[in-house]
PDB file of N, CA and C in Angstrom:
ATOM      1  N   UNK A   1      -7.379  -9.058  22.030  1.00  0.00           N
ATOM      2  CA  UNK A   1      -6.330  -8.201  22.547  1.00  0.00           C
ATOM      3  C   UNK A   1      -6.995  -6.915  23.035  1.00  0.00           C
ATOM      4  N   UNK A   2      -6.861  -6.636  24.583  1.00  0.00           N
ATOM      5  CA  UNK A   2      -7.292  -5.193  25.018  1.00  0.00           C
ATOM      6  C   UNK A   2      -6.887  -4.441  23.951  1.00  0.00           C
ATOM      7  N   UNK A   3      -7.984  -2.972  24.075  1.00  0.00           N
ATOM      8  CA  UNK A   3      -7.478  -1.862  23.244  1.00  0.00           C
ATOM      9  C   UNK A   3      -6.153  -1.084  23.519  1.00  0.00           C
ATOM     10  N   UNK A   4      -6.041  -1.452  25.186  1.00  0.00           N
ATOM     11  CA  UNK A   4      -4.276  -0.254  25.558  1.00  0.00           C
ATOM     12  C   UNK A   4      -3.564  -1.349  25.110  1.00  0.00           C
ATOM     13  N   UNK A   5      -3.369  -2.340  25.018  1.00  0.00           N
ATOM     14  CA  UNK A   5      -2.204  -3.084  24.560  1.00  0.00           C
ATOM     15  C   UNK A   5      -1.717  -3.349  23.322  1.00  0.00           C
ATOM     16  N   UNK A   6      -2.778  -3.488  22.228  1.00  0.00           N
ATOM     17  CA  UNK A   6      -3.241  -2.957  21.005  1.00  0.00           C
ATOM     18  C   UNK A   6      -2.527  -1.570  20.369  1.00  0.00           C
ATOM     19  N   UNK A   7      -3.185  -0.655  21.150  1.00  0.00           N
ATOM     20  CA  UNK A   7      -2.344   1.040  21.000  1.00  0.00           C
ATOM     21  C   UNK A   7      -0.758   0.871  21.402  1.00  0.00           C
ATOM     22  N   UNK A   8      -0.487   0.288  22.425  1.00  0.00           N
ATOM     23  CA  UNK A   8       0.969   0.008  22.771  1.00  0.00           C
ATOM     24  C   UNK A   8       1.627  -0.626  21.614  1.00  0.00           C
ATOM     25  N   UNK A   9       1.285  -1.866  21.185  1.00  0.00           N
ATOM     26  CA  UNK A   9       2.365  -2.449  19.715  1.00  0.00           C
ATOM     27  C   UNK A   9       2.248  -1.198  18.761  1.00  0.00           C
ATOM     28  N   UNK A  10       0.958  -0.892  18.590  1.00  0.00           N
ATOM     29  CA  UNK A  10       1.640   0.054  17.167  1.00  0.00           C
ATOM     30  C   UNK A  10       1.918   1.316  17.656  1.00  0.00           C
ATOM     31  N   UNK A  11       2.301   1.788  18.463  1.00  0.00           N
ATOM     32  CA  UNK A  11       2.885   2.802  18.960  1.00  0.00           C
ATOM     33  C   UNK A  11       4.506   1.970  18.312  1.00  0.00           C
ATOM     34  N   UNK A  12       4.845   1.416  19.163  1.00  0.00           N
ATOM     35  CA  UNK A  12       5.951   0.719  19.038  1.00  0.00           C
ATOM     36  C   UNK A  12       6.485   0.220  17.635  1.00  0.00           C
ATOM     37  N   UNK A  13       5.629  -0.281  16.666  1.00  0.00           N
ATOM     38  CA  UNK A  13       5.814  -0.449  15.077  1.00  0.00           C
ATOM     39  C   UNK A  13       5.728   0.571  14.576  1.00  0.00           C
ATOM     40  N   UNK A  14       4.951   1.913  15.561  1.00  0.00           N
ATOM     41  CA  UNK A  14       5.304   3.251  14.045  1.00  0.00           C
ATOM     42  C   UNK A  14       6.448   3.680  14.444  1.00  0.00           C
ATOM     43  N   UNK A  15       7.375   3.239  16.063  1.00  0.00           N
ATOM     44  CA  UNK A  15       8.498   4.178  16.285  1.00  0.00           C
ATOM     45  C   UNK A  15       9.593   3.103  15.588  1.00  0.00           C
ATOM     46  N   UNK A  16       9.719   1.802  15.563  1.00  0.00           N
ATOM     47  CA  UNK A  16      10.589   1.416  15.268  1.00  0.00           C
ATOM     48  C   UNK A  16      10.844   1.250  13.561  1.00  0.00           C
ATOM     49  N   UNK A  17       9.504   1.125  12.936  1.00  0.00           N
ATOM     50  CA  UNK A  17       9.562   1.608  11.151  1.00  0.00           C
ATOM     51  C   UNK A  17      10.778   2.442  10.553  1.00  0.00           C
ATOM     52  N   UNK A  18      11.650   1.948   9.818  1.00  0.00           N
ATOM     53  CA  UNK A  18      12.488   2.954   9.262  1.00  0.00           C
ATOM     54  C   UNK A  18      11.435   3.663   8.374  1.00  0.00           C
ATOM     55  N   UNK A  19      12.326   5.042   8.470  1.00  0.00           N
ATOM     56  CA  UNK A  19      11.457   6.112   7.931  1.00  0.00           C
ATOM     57  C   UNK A  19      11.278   5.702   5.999  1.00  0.00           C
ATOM     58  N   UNK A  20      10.265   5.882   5.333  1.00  0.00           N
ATOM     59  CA  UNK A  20       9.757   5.765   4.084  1.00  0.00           C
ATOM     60  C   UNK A  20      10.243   7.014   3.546  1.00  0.00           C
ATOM     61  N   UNK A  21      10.813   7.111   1.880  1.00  0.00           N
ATOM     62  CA  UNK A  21      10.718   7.916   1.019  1.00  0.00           C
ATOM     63  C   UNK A  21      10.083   7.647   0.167  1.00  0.00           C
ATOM     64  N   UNK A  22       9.425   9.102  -0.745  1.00  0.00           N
ATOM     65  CA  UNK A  22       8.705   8.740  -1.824  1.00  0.00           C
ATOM     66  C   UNK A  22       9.570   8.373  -2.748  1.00  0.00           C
ATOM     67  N   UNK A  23      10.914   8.930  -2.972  1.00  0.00           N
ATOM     68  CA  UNK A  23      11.648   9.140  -3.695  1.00  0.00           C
ATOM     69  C   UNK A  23      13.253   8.705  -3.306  1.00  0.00           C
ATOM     70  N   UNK A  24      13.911   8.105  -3.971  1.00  0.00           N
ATOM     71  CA  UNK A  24      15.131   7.355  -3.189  1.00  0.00           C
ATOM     72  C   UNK A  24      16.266   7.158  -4.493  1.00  0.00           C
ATOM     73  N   UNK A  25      17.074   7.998  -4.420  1.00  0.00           N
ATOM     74  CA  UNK A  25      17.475   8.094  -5.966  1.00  0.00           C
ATOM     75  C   UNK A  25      19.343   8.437  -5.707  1.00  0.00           C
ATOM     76  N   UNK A  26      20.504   7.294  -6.222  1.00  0.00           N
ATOM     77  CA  UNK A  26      21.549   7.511  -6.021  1.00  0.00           C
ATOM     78  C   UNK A  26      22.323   8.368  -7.419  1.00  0.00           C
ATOM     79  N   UNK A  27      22.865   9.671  -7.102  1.00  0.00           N
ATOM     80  CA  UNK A  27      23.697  10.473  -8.421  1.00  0.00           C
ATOM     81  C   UNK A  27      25.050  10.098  -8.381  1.00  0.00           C
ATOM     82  N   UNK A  28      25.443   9.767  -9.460  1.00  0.00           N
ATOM     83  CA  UNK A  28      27.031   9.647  -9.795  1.00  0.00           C
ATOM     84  C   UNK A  28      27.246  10.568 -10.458  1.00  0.00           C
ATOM     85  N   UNK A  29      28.846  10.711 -10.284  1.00  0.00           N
ATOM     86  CA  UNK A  29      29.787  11.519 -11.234  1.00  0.00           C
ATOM     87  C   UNK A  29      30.983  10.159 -11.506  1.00  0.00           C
ATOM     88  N   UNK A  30      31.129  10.049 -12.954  1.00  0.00           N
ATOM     89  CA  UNK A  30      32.454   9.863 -13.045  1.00  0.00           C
ATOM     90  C   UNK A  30      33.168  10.696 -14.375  1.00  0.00           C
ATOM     91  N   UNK A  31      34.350  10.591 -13.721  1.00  0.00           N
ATOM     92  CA  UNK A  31      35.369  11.135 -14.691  1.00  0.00           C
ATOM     93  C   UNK A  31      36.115  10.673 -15.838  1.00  0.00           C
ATOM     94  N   UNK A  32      36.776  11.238 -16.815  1.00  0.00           N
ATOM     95  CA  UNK A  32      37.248  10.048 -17.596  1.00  0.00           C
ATOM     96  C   UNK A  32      38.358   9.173 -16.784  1.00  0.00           C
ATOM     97  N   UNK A  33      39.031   9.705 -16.112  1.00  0.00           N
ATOM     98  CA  UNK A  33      40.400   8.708 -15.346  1.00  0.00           C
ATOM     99  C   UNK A  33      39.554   7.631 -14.581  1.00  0.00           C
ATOM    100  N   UNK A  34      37.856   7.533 -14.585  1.00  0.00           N
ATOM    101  CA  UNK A  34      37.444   6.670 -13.931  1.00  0.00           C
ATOM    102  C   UNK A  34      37.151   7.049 -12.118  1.00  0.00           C
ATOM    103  N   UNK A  35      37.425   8.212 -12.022  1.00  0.00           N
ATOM    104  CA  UNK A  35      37.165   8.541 -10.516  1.00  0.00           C
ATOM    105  C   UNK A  35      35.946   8.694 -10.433  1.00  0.00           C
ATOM    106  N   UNK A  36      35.361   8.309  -9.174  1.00  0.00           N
ATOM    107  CA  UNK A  36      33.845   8.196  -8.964  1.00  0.00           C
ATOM    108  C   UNK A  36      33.571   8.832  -7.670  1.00  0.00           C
ATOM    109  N   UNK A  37      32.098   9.675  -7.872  1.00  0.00           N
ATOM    110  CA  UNK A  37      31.698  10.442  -6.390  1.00  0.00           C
ATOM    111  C   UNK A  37      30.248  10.025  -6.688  1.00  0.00           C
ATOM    112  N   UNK A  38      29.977   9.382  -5.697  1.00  0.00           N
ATOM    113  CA  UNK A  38      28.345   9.075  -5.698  1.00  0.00           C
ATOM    114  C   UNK A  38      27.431   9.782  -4.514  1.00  0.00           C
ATOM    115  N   UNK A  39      26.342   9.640  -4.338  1.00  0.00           N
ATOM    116  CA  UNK A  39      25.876  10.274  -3.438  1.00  0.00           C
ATOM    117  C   UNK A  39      24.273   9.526  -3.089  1.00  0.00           C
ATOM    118  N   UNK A  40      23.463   9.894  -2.085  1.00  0.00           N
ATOM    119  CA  UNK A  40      22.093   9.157  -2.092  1.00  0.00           C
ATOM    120  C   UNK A  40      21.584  10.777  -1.982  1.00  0.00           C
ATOM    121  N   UNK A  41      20.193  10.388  -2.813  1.00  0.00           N
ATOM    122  CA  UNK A  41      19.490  11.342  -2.491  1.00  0.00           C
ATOM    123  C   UNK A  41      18.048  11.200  -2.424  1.00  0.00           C
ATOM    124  N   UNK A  42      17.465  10.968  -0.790  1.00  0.00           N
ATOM    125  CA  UNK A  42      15.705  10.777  -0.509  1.00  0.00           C
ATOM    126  C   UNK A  42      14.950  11.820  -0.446  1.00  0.00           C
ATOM    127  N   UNK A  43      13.954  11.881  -0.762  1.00  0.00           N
ATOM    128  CA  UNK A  43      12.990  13.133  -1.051  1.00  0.00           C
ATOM    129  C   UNK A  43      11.872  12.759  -1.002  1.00  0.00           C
ATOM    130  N   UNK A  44      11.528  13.326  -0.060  1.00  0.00           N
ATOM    131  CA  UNK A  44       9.580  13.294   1.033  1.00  0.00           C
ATOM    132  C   UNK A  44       9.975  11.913   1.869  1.00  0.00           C
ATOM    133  N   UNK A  45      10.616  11.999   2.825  1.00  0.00           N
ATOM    134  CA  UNK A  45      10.975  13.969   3.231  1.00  0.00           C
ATOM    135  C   UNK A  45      12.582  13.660   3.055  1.00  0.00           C
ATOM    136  N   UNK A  46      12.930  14.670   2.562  1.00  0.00           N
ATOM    137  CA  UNK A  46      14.550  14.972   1.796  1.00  0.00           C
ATOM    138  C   UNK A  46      15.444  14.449   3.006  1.00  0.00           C
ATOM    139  N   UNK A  47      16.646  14.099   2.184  1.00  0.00           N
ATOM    140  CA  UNK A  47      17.597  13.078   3.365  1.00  0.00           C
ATOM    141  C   UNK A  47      18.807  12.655   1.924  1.00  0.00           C
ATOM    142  N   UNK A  48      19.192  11.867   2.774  1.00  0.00           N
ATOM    143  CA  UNK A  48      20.677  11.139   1.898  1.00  0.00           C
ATOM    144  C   UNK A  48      21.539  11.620   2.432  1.00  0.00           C
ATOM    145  N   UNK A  49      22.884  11.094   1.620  1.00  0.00           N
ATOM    146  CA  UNK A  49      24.280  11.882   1.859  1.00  0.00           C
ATOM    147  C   UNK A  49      24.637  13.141   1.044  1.00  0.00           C
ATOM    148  N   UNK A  50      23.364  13.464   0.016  1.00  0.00           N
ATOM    149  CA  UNK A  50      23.754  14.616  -0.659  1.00  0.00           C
ATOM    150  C   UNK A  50      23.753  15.889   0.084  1.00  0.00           C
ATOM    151  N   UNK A  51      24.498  17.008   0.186  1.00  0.00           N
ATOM    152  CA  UNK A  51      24.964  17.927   1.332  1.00  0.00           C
ATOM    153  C   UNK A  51      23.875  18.973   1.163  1.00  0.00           C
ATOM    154  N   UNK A  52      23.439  18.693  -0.146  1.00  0.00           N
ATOM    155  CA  UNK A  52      22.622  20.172   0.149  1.00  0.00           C
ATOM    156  C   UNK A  52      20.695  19.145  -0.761  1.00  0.00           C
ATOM    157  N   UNK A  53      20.866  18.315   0.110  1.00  0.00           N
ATOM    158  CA  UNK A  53      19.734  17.249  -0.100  1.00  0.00           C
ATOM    159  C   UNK A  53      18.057  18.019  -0.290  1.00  0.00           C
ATOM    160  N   UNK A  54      17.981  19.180   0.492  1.00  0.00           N
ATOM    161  CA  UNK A  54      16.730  20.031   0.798  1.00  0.00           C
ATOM    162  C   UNK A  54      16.480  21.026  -0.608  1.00  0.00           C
ATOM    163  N   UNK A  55      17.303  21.522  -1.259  1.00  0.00           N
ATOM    164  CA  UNK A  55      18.134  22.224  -2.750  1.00  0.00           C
ATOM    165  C   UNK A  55      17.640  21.095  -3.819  1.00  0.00           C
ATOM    166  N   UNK A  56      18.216  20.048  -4.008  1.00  0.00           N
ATOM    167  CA  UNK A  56      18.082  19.335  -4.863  1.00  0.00           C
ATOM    168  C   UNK A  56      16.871  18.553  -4.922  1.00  0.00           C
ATOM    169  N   UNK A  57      15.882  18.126  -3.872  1.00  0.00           N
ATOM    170  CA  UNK A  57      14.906  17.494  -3.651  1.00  0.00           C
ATOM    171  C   UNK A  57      13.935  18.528  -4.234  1.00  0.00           C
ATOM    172  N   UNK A  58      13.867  20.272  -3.979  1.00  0.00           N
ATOM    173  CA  UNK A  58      12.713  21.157  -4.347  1.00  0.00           C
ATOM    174  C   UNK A  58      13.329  21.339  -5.969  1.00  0.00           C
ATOM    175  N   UNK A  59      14.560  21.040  -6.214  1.00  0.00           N
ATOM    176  CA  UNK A  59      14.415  21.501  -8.093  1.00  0.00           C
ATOM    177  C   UNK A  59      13.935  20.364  -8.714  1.00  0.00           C
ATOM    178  N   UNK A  60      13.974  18.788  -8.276  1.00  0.00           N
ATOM    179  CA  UNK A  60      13.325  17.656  -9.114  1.00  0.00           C
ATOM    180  C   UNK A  60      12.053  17.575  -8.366  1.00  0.00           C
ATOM    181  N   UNK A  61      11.411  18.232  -7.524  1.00  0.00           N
ATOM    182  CA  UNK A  61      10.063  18.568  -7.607  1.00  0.00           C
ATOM    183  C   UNK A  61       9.460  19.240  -8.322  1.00  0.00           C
ATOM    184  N   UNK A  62      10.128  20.390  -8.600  1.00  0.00           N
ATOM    185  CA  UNK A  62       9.609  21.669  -9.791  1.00  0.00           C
ATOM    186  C   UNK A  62       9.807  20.907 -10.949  1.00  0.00           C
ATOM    187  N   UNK A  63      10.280  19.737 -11.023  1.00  0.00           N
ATOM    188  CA  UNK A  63       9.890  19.041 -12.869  1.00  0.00           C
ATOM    189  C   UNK A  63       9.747  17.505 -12.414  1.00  0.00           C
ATOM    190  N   UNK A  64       9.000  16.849 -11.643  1.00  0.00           N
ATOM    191  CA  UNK A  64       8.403  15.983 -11.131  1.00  0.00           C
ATOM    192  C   UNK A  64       9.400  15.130 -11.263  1.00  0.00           C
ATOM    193  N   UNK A  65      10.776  15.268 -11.250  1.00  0.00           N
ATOM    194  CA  UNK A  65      11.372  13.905 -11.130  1.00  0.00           C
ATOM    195  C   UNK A  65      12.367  13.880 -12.467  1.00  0.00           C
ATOM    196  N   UNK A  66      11.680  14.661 -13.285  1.00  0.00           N
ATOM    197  CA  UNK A  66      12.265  14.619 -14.636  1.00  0.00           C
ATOM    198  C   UNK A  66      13.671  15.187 -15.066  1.00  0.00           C
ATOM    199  N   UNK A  67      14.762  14.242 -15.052  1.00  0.00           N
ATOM    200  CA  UNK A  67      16.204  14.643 -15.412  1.00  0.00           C
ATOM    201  C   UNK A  67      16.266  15.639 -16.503  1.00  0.00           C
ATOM    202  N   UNK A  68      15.544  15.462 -17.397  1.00  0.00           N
ATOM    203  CA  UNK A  68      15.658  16.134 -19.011  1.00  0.00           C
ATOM    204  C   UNK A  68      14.772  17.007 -18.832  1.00  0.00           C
ATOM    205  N   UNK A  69      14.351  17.193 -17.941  1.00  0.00           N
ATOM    206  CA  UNK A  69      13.563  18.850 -17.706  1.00  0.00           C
ATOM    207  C   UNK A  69      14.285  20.113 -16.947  1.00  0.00           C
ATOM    208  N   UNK A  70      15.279  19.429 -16.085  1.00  0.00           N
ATOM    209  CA  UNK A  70      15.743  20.347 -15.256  1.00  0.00           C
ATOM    210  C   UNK A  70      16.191  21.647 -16.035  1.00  0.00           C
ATOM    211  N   UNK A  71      16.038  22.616 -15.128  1.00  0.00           N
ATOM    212  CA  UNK A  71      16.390  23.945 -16.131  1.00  0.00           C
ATOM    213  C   UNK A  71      17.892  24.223 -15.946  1.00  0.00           C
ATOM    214  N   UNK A  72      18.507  25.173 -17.255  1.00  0.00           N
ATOM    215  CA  UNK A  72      20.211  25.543 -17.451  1.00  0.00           C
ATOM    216  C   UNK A  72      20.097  26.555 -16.180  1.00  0.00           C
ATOM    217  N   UNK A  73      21.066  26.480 -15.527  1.00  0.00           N
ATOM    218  CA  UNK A  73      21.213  27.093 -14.674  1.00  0.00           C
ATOM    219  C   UNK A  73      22.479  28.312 -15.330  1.00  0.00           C
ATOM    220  N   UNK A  74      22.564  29.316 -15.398  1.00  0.00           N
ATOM    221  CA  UNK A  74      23.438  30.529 -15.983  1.00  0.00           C
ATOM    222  C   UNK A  74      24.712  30.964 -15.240  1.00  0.00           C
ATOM    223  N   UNK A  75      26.039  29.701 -15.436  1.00  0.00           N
ATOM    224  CA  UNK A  75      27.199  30.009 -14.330  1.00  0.00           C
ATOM    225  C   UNK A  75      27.942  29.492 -15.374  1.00  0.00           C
ATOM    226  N   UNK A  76      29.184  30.495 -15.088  1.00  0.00           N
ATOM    227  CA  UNK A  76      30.032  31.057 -15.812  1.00  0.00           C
ATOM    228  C   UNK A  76      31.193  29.780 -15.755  1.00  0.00           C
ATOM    229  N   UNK A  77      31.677  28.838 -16.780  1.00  0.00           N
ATOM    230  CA  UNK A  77      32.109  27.732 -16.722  1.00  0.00           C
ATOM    231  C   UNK A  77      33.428  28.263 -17.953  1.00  0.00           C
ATOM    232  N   UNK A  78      34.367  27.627 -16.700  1.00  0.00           N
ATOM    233  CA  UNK A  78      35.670  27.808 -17.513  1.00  0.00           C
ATOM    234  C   UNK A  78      35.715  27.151 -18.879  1.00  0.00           C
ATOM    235  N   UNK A  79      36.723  26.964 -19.995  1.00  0.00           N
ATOM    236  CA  UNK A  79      36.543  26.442 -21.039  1.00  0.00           C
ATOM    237  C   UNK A  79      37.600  25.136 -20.988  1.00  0.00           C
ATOM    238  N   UNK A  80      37.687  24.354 -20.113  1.00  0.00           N
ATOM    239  CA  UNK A  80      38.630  23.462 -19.835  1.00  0.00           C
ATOM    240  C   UNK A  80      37.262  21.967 -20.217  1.00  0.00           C
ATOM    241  N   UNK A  81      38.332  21.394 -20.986  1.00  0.00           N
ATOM    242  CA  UNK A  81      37.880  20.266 -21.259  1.00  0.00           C
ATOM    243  C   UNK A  81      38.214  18.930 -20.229  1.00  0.00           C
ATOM    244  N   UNK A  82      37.457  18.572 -19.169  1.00  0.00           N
ATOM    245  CA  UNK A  82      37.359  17.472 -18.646  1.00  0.00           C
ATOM    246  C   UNK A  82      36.150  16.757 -17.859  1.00  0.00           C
ATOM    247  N   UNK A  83      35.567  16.327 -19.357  1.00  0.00           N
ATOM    248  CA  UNK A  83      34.484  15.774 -18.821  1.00  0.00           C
ATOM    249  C   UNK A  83      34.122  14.589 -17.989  1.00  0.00           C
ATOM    250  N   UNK A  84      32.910  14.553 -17.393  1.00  0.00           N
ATOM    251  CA  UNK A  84      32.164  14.076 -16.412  1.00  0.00           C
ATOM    252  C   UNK A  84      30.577  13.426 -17.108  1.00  0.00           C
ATOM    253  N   UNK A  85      30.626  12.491 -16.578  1.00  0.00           N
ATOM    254  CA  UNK A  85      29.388  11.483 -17.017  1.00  0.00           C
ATOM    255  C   UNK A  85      28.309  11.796 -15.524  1.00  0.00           C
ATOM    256  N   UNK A  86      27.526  12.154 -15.499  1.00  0.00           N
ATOM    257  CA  UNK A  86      26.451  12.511 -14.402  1.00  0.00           C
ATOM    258  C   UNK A  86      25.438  11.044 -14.724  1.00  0.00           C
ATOM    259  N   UNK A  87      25.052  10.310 -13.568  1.00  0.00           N
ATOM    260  CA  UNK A  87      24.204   9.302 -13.821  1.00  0.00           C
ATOM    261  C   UNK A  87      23.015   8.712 -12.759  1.00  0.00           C
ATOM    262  N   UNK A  88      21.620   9.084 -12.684  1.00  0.00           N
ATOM    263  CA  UNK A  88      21.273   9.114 -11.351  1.00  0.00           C
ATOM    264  C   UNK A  88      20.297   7.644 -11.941  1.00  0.00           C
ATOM    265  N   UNK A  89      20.115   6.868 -11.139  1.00  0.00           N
ATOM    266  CA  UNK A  89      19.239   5.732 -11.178  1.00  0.00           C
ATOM    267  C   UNK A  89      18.378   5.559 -10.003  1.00  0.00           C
ATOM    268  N   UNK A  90      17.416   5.057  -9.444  1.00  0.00           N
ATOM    269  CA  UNK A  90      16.476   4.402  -8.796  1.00  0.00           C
ATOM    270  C   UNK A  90      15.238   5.180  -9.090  1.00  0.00           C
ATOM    271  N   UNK A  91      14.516   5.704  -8.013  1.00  0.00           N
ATOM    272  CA  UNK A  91      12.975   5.703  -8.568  1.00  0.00           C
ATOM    273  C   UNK A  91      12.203   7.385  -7.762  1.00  0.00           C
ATOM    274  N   UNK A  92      11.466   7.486  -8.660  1.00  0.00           N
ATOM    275  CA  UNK A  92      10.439   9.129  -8.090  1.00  0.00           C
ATOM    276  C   UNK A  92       8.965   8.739  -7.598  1.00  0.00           C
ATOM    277  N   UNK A  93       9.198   8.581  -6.923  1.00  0.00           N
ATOM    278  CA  UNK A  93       7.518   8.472  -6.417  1.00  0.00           C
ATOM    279  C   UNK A  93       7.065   7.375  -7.413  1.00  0.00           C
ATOM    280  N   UNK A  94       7.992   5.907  -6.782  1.00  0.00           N
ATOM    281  CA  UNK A  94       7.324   4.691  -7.789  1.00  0.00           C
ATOM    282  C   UNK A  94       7.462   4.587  -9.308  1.00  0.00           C
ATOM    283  N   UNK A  95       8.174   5.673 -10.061  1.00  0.00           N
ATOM    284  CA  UNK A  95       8.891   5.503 -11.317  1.00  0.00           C
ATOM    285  C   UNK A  95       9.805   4.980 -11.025  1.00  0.00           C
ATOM    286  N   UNK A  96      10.524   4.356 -12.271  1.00  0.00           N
ATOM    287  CA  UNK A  96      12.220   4.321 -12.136  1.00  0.00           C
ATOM    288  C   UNK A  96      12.528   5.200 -12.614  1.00  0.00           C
ATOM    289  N   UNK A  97      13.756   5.940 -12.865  1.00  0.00           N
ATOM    290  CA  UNK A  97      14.896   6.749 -12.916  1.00  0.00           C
ATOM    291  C   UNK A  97      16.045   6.118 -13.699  1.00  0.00           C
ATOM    292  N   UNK A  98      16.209   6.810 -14.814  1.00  0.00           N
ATOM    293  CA  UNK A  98      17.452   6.050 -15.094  1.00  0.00           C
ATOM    294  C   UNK A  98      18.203   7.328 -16.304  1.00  0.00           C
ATOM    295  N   UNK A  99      19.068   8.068 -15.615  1.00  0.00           N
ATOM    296  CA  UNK A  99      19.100   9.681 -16.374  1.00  0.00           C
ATOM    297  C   UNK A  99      20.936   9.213 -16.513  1.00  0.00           C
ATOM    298  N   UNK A 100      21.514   9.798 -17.626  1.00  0.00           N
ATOM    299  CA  UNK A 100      23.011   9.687 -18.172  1.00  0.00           C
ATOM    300  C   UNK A 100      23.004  10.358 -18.750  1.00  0.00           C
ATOM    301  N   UNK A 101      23.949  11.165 -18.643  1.00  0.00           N
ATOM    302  CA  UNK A 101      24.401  12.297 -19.765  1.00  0.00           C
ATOM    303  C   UNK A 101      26.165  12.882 -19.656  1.00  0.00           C
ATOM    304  N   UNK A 102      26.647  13.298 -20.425  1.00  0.00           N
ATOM    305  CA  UNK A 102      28.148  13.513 -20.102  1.00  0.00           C
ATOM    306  C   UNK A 102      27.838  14.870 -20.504  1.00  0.00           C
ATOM    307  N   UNK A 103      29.052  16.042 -19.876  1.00  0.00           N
ATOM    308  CA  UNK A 103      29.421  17.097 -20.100  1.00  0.00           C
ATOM    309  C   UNK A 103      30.687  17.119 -20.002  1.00  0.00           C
ATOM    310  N   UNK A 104      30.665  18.269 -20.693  1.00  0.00           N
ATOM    311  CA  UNK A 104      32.371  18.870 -20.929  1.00  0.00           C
ATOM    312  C   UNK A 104      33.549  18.941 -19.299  1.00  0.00           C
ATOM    313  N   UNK A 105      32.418  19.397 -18.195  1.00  0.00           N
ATOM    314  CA  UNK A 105      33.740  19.383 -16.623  1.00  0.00           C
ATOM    315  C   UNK A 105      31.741  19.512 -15.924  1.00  0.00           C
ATOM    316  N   UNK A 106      32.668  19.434 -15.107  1.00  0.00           N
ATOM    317  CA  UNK A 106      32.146  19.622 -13.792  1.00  0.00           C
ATOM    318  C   UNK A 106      31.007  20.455 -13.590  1.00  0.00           C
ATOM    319  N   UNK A 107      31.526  21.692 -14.039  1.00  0.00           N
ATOM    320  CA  UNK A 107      30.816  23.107 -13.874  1.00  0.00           C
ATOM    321  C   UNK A 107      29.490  22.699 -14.966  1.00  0.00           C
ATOM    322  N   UNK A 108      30.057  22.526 -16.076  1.00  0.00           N
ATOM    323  CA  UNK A 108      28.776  22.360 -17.196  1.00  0.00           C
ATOM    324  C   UNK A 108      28.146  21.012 -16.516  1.00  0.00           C
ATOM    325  N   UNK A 109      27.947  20.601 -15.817  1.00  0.00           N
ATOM    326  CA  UNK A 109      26.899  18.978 -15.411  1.00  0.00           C
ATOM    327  C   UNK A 109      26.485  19.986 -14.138  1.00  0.00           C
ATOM    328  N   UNK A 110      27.050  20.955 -13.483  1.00  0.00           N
ATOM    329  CA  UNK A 110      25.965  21.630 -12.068  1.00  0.00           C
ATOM    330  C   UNK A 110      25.690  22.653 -13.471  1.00  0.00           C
ATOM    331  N   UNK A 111      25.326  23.259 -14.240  1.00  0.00           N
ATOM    332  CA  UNK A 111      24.738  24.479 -15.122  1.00  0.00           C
ATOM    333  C   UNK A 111      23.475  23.099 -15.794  1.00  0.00           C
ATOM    334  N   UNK A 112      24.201  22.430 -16.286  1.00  0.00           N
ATOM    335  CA  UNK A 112      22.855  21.646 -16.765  1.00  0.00           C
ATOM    336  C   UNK A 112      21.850  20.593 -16.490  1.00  0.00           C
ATOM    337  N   UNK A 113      22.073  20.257 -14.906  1.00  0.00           N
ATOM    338  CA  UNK A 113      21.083  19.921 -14.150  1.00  0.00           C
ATOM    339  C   UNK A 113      20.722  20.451 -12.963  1.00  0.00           C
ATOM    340  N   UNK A 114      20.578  22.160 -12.912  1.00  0.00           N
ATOM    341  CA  UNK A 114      19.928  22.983 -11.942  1.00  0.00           C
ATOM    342  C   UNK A 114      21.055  22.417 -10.866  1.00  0.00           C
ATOM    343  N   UNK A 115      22.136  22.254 -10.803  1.00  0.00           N
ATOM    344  CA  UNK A 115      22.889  21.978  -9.499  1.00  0.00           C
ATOM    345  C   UNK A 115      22.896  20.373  -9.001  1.00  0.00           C
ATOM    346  N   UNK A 116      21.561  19.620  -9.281  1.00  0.00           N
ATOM    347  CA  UNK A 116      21.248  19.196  -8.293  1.00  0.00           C
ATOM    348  C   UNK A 116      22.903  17.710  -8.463  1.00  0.00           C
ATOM    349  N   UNK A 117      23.620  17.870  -9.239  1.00  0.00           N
ATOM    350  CA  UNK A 117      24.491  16.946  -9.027  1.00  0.00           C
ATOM    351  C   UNK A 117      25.839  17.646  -8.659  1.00  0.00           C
ATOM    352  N   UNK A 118      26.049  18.795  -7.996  1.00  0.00           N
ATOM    353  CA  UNK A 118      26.635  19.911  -7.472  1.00  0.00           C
ATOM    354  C   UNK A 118      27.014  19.008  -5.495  1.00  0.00           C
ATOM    355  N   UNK A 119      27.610  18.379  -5.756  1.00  0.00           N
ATOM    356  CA  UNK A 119      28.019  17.419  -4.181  1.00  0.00           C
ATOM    357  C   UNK A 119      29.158  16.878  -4.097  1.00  0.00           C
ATOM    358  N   UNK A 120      30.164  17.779  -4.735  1.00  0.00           N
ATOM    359  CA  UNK A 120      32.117  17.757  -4.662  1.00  0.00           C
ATOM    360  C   UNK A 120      32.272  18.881  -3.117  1.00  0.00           C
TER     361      UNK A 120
END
C-alpha cells in the first residue's frame, strides 16, 4: 500500500473513532418514593449529560476517583428529612467504581460529595 493512501485510511480511522474516556462513570439519585435522576459522567476529557461535567471531573481528580475521599463541602442544609441514596458505578481510569451511600435530602448528598452529584 502507497504511503499517501496509507496516511489517507488513518486519517479517516482517527476522524471517524468515537472519542475515548479515561473515565466513564453513571451517578444516580434516588429518592425514597423511588424517583430517579441519573446522569453520565466522562472525564479525560470531561463530557456526559452531567451539566456542570468540567466541576465534577476536576473534584474526582483531586482524590483520584475516590468516592469516600471526596471532601464535606460547608452549605447550609435545611433540617428536613428526605433522603436520597447517591450511587455512581462504572470505572476511573480502568478501576471499577461502585460508591452508595444515602443521606438525609438532597442538600446533605451535594455537602458530602464535593457537589459532584449536584445535577437537579
Amino acid at each position: 500500500m502507497p504511503l499517501s493512501t496509507f496516511a489517507a485510511v488513518a486519517t479517516l480511522l482517527a476522524v471517524a473513532a468515537p472519542a475515548h474516556h479515561d473515565s466513564s462513570l453513571t451517578l444516580t439519585l434516588r429518592d425514597d418514593a423511588g424517583r430517579i435522576a441519573s446522569v453520565t459522567l466522562d472525564c479525560g476529557p470531561a463530557g456526559g449529560s452531567h451539566p456542570q461535567h468540567d466541576r465534577a471531573c476536576q473534584t474526582l481528580d483531586s482524590v483520584d476517583g475516590d468516592f469516600d475521599r471526596l471532601p464535606q463541602e460547608q452549605l447550609l442544609c435545611p433540617m428536613i428529612y428526605a433522603p436520597v441514596t447517591a450511587t455512581a458505578t462504572g470505572h476511573w481510569h480502568a478501576r471499577p467504581v461502585g460508591f452508595s451511600r444515602s443521606y438525609p435530602n438532597q442538600c446533605s448528598a451535594n455537602a458530602g460529595t464535593a457537589s459532584v452529584f449536584d445535577f437537579s
